[in-house]
N, C-alpha and C. Protein backbone atom coordinates (compact mmCIF):
# COMPACT_ATOMS: atom_id res chain seq x y z
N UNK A 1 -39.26 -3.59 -23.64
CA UNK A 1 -38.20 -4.58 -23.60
C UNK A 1 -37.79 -4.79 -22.15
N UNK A 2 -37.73 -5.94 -21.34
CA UNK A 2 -37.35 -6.43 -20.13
C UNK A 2 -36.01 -7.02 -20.02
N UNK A 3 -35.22 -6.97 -19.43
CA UNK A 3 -34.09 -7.16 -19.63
C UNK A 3 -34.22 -8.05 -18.30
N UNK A 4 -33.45 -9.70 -18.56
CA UNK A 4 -33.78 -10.71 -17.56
C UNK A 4 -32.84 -10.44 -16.40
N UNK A 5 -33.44 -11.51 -15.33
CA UNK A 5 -32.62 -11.27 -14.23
C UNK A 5 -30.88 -11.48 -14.34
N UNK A 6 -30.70 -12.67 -14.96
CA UNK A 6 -29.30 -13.04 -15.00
C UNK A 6 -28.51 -12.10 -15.57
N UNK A 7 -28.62 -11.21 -17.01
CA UNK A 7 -28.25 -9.81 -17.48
C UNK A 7 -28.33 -9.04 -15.95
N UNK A 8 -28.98 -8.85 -15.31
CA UNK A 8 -28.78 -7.52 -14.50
C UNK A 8 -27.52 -7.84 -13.23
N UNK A 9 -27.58 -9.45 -13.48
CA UNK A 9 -26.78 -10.30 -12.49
C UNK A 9 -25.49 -10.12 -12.55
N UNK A 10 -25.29 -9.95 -14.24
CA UNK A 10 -23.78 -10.28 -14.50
C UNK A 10 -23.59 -8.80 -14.63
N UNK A 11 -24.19 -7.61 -15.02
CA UNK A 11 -23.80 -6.89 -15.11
C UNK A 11 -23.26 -5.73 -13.54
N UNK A 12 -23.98 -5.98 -12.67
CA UNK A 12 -23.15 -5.79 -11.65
C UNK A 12 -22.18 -6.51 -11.23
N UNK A 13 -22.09 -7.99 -11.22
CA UNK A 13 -21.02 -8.44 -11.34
C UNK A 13 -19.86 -8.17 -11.69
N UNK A 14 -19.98 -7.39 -13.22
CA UNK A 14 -19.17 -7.25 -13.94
C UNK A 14 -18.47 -5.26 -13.26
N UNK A 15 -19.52 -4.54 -13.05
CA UNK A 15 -18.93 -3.36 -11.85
C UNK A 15 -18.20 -3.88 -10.92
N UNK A 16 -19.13 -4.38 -10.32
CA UNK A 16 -18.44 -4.62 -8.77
C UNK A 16 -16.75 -5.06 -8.93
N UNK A 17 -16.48 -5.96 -9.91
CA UNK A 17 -15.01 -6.40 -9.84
C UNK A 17 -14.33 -5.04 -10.27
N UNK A 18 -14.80 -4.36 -11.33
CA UNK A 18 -14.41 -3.58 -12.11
C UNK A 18 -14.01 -2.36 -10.89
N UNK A 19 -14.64 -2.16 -9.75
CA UNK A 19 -14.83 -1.02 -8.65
C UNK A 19 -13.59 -2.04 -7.79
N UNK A 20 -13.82 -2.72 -7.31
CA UNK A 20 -12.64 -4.02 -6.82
C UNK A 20 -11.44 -3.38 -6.80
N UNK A 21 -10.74 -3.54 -8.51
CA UNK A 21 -9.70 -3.74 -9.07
C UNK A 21 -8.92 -2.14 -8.75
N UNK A 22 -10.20 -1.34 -9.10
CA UNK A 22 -9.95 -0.10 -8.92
C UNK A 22 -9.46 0.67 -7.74
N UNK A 23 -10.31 -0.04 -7.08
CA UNK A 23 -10.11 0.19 -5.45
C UNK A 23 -8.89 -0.16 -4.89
N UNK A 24 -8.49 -1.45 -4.52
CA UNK A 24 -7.10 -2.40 -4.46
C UNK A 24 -6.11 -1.33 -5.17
N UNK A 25 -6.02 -1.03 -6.19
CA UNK A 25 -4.99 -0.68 -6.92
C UNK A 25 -4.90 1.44 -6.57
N UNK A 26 -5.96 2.02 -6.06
CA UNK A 26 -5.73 3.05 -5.13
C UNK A 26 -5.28 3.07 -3.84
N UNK A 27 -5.85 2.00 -3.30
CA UNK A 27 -5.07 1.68 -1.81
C UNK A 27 -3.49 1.40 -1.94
N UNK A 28 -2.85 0.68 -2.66
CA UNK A 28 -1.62 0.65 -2.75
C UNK A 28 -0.64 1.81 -3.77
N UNK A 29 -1.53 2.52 -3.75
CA UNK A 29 -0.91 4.58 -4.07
C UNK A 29 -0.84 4.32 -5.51
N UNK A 30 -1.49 3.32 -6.57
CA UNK A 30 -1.28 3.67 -7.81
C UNK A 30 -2.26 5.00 -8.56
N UNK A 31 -1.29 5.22 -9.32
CA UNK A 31 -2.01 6.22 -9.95
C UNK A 31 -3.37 6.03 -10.78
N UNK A 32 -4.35 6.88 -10.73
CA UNK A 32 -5.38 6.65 -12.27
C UNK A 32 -4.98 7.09 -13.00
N UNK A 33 -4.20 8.63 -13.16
CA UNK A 33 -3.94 9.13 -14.57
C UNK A 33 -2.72 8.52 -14.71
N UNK A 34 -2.06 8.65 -16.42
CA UNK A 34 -0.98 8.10 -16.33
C UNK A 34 0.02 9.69 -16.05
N UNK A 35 -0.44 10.71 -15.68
CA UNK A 35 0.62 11.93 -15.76
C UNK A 35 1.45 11.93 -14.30
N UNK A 36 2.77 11.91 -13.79
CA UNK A 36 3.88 11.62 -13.45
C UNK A 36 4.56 11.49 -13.30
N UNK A 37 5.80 11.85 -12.87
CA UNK A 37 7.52 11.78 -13.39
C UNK A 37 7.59 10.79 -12.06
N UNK A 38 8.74 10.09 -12.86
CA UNK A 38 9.52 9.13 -12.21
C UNK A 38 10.76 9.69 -12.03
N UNK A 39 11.00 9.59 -10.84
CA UNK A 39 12.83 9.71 -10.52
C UNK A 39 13.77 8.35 -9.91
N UNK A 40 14.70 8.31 -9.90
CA UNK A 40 15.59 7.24 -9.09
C UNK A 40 16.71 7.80 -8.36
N UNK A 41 16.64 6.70 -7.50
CA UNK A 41 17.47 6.55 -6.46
C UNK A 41 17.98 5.47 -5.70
N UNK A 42 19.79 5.46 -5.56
CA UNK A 42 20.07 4.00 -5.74
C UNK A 42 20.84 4.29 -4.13
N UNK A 43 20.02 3.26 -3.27
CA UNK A 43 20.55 3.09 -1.93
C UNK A 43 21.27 1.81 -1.58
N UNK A 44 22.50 1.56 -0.68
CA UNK A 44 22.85 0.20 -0.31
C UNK A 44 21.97 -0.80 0.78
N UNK A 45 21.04 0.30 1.89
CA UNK A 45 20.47 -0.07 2.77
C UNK A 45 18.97 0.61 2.77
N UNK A 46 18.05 0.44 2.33
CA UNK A 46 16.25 0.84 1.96
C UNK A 46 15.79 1.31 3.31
N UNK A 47 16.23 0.19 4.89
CA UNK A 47 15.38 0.26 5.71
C UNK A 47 14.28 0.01 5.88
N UNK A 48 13.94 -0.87 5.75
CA UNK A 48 12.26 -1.39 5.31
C UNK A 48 11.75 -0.54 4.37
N UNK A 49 12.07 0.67 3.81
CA UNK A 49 11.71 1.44 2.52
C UNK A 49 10.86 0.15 1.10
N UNK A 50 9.35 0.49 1.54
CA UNK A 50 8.49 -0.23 0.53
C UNK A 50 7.75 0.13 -0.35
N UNK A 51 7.00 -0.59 -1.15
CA UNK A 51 6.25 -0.09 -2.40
C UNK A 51 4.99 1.06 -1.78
N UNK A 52 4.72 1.99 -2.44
CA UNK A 52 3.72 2.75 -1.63
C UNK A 52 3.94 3.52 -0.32
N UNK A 53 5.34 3.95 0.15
CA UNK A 53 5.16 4.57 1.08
C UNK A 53 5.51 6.25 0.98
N UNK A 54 5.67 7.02 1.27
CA UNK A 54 5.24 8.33 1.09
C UNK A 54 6.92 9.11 0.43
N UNK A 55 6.93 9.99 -0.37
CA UNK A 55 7.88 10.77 -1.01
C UNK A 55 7.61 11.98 -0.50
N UNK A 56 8.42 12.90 0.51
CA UNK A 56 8.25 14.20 1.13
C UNK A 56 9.23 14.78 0.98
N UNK A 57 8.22 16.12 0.19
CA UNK A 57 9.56 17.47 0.17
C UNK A 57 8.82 18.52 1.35
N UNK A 58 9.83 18.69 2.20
CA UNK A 58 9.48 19.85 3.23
C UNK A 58 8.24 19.57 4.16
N UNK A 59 8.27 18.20 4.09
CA UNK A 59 7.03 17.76 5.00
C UNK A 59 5.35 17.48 3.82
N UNK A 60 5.60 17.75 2.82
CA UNK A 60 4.72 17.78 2.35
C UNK A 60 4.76 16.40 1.21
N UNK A 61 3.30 15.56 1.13
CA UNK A 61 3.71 14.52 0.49
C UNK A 61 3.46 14.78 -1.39
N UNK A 62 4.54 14.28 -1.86
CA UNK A 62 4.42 14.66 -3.31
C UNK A 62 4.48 13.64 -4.29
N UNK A 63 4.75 12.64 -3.66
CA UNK A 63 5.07 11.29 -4.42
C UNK A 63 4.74 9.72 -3.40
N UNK A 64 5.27 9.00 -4.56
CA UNK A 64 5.01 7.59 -3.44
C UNK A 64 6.14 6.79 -4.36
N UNK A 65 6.52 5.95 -3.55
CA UNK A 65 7.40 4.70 -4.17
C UNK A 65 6.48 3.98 -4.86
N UNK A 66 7.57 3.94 -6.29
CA UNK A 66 7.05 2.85 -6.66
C UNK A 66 7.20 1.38 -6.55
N UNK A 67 8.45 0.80 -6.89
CA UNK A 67 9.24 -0.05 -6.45
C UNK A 67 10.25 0.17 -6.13
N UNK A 68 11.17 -0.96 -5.33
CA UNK A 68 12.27 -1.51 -5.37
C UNK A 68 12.67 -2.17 -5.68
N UNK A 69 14.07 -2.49 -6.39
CA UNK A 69 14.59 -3.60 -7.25
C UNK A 69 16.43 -3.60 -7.00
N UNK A 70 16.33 -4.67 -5.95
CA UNK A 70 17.97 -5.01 -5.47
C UNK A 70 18.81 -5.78 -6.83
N UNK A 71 18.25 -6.54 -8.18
CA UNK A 71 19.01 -7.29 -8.37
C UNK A 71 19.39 -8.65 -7.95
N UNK A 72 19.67 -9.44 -8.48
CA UNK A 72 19.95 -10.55 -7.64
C UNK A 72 21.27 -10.41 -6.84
N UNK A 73 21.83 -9.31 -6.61
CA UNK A 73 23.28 -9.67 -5.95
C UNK A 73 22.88 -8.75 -4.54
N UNK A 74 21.93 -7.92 -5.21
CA UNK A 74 21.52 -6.46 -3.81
C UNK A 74 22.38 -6.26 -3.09
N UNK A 75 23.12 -5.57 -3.80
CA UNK A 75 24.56 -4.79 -3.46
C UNK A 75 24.14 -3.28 -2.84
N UNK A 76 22.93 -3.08 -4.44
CA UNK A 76 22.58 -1.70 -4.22
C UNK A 76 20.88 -1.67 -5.32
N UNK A 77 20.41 -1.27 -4.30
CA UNK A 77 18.85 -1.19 -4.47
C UNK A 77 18.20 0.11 -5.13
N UNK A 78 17.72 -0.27 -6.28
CA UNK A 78 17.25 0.85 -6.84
C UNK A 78 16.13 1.29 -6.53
N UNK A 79 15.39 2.23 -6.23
CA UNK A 79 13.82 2.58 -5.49
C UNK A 79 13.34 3.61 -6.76
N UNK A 80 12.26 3.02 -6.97
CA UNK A 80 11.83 4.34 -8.43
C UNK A 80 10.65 4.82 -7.58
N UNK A 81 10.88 6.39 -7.78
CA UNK A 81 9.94 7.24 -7.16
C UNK A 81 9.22 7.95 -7.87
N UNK A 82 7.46 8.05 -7.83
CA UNK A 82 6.30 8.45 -8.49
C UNK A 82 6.01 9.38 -7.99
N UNK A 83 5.89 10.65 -9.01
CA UNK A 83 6.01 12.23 -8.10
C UNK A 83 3.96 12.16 -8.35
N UNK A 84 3.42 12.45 -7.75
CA UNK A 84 2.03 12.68 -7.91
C UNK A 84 1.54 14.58 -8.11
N UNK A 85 2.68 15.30 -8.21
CA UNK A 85 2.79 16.42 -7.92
C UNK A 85 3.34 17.10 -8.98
N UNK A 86 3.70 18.13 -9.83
CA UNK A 86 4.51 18.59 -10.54
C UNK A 86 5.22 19.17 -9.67
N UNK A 87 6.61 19.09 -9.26
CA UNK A 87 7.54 19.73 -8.41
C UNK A 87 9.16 19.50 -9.15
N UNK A 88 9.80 21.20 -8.80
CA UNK A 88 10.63 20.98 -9.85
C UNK A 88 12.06 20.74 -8.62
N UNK A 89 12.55 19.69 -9.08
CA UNK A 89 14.03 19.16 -7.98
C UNK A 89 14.99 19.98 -8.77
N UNK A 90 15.89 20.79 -7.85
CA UNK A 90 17.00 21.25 -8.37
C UNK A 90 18.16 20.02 -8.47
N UNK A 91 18.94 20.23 -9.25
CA UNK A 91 20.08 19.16 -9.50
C UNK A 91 20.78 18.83 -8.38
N UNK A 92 20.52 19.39 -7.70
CA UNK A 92 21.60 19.25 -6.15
C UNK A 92 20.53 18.54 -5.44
N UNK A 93 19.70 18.58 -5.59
CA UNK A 93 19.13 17.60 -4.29
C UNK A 93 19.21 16.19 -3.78
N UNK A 94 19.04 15.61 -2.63
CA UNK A 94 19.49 14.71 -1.91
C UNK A 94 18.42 13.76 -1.77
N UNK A 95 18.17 12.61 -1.63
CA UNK A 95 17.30 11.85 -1.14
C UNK A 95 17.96 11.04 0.27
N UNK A 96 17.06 10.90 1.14
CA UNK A 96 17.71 10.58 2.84
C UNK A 96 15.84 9.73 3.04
N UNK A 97 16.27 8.40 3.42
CA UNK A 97 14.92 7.59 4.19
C UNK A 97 15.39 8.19 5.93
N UNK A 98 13.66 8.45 5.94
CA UNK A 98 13.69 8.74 7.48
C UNK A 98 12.98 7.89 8.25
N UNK A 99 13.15 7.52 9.40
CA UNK A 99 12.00 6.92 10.16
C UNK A 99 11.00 7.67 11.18
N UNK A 100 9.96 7.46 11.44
CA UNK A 100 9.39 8.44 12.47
C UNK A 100 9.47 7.46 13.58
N UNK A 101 9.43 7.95 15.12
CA UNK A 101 9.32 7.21 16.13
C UNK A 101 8.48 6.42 15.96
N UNK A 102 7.20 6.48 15.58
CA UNK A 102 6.17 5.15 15.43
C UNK A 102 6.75 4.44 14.28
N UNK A 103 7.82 4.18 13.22
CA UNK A 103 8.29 2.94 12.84
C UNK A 103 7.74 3.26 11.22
N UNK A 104 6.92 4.74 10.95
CA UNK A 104 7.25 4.71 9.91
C UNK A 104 8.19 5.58 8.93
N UNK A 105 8.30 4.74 7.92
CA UNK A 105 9.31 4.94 6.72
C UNK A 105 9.04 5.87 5.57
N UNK A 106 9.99 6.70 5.35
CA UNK A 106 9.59 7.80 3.92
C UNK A 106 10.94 8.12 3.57
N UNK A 107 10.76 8.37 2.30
CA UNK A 107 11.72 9.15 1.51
C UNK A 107 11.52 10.52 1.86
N UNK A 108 12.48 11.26 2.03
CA UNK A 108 12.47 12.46 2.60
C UNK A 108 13.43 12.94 1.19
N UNK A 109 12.93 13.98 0.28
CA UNK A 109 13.83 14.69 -0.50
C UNK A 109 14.30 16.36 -0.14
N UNK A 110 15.80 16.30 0.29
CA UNK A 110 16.34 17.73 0.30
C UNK A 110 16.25 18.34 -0.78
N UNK A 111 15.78 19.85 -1.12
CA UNK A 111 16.15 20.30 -2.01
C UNK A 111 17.19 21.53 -2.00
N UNK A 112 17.62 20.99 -3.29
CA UNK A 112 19.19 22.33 -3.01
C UNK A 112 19.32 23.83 -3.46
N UNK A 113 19.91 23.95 -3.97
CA UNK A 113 19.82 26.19 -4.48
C UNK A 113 20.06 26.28 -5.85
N UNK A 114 20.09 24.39 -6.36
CA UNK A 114 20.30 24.66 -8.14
C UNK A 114 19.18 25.46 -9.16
N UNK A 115 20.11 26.22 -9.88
CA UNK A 115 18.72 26.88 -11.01
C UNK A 115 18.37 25.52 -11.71
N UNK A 116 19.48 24.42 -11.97
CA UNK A 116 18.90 23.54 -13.20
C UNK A 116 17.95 22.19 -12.25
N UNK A 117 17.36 21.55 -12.81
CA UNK A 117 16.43 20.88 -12.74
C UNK A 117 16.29 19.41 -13.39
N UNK A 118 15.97 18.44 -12.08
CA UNK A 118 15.70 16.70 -12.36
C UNK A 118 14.91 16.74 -13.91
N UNK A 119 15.22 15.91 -14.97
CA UNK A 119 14.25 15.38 -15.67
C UNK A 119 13.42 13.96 -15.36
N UNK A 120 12.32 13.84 -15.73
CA UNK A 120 11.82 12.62 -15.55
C UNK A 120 12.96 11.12 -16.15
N UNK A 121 12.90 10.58 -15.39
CA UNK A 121 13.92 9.16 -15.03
C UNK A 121 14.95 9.86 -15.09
N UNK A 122 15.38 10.77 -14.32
CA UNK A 122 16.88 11.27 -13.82
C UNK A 122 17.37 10.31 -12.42
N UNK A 123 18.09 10.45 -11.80
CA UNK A 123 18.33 10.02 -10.45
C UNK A 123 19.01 10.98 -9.85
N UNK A 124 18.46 10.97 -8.32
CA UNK A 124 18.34 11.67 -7.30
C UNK A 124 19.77 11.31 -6.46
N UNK A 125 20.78 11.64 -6.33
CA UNK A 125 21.71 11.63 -5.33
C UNK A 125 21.74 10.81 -3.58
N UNK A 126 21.96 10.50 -3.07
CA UNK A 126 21.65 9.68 -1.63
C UNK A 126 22.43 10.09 -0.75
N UNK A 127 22.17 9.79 0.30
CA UNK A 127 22.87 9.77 1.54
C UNK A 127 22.29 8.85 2.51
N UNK A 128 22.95 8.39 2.94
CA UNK A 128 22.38 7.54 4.21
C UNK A 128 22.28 8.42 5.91
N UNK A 129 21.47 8.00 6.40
CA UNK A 129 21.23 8.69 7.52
C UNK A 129 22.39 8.85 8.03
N UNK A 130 23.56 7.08 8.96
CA UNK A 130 24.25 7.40 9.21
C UNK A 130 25.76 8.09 8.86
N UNK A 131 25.82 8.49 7.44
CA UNK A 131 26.95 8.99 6.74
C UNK A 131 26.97 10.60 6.88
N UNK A 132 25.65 11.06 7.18
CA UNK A 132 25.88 12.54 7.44
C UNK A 132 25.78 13.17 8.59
N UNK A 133 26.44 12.88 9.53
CA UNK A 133 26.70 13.38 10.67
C UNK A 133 27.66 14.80 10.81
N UNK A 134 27.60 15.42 10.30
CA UNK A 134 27.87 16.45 10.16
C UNK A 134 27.65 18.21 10.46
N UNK A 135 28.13 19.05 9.89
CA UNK A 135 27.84 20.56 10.15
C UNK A 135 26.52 20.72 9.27
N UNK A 136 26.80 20.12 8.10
CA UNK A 136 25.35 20.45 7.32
C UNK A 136 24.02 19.61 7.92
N UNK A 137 24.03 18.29 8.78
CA UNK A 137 23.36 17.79 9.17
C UNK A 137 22.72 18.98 10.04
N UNK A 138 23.35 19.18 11.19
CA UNK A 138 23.43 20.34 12.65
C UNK A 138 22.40 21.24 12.02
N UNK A 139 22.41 22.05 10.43
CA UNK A 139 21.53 23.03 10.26
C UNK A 139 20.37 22.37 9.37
N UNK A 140 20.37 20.83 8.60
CA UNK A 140 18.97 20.40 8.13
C UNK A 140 18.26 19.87 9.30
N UNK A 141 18.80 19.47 10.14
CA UNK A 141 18.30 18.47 10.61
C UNK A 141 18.86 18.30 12.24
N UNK A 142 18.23 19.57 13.14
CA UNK A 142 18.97 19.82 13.93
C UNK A 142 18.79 18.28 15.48
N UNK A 143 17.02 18.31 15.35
CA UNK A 143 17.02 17.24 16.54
C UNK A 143 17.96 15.86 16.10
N UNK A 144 17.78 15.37 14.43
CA UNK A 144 18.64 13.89 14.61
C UNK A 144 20.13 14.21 15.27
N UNK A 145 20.68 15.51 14.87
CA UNK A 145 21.91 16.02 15.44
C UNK A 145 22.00 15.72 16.94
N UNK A 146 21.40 16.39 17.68
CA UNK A 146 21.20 16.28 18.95
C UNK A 146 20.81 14.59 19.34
N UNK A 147 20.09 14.43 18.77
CA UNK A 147 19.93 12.61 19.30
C UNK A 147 20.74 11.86 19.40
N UNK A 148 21.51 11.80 17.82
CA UNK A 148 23.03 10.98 17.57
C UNK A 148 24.19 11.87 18.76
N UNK A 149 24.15 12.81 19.46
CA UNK A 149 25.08 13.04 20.44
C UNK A 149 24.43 12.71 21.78
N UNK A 150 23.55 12.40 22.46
CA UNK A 150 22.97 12.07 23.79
C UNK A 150 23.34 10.58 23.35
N UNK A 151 22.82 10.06 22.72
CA UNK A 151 23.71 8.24 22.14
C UNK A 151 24.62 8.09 22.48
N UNK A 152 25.60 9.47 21.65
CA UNK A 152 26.75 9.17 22.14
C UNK A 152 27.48 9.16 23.40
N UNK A 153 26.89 9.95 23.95
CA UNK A 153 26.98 10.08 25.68
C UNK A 153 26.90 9.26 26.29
N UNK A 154 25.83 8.67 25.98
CA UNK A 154 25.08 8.11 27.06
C UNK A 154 25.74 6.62 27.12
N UNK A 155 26.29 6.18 25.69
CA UNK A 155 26.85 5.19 25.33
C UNK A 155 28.60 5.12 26.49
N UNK A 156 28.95 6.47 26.27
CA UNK A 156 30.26 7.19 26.94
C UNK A 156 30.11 6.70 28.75
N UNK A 157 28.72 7.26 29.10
CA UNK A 157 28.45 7.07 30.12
C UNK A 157 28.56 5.22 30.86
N UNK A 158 27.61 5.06 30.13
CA UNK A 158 27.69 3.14 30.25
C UNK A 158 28.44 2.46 30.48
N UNK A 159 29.40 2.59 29.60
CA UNK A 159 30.69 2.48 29.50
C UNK A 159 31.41 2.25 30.27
């Protein structure tokens, strides 16, 4: 039995899109399996925070955004986050967008000293960068500490 040219035509055809679709849709961090927890987190200001960009606990990447969704009034922006990882969030933990000097953007998740634990579609607590300037900042997060005070100086100085 010979199987004609146009059959062998369409049937790569029919891969190739099929490898395509597949492809496209890994590049923009979707999952293949459906296994995953989703968490949320509702910010007033994202920061260019977009679909697909990285979810880090302790430097390590464990998730990716999925979307964002302001609403039509985008008061306050909801960001649903795709854990790719089984990782267990204590109830206290924080979500904070960071930027790196080269301009990129991540969700950065604190975790806290709770025994109890996020369920899937729970939401994650926030803070905004500039709202925690603080003593607890000084020991997470000692260089932004130091940066936001040479600013301030230097601003003092100018002046």
């Amino acid at each position: 039995m010979t199987i004609s040219n146009e059959t062998k035509i369409g049937s790569l055809t029919a891969i190739a899109i099929t490898l395509l679709i597949l492809g496209v849709n890994f590049l923009k961090g979707k999952s293949m399996s459906g296994d995953s927890t989703n968490y949320y987190a509702i910010f007033n200001d994202i920061q260019g925070l977009t679909s697909s960009n990285p979810v880090v606990i302790n430097g390590k990447e464990v998730g990716t955004i999925a979307k964002t969704d302001g609403g039509k009034d985008m008061r306050q922006i909801t960001v649903s986050i795709r854990m790719k990882e089984d990782v267990n969030i204590p109830s206290d933990a924080y979500a904070v967008i960071t930027k790196s000097l080269l301009g990129n953007v991540q969700l950065e998740i604190k975790l806290g000293n709770s025994t109890a634990f996020k369920k899937d579609g729970d939401t994650i607590k926030t803070i905004m960068t500039g709202d925690f300037i603080s003593d607890a900042v000084k020991k997470l997060d000692p260089v932004l500490y130091q940066v936001t005070q040479a600013v301030a100086t230097l601003d003092t100085l100018l002046n």
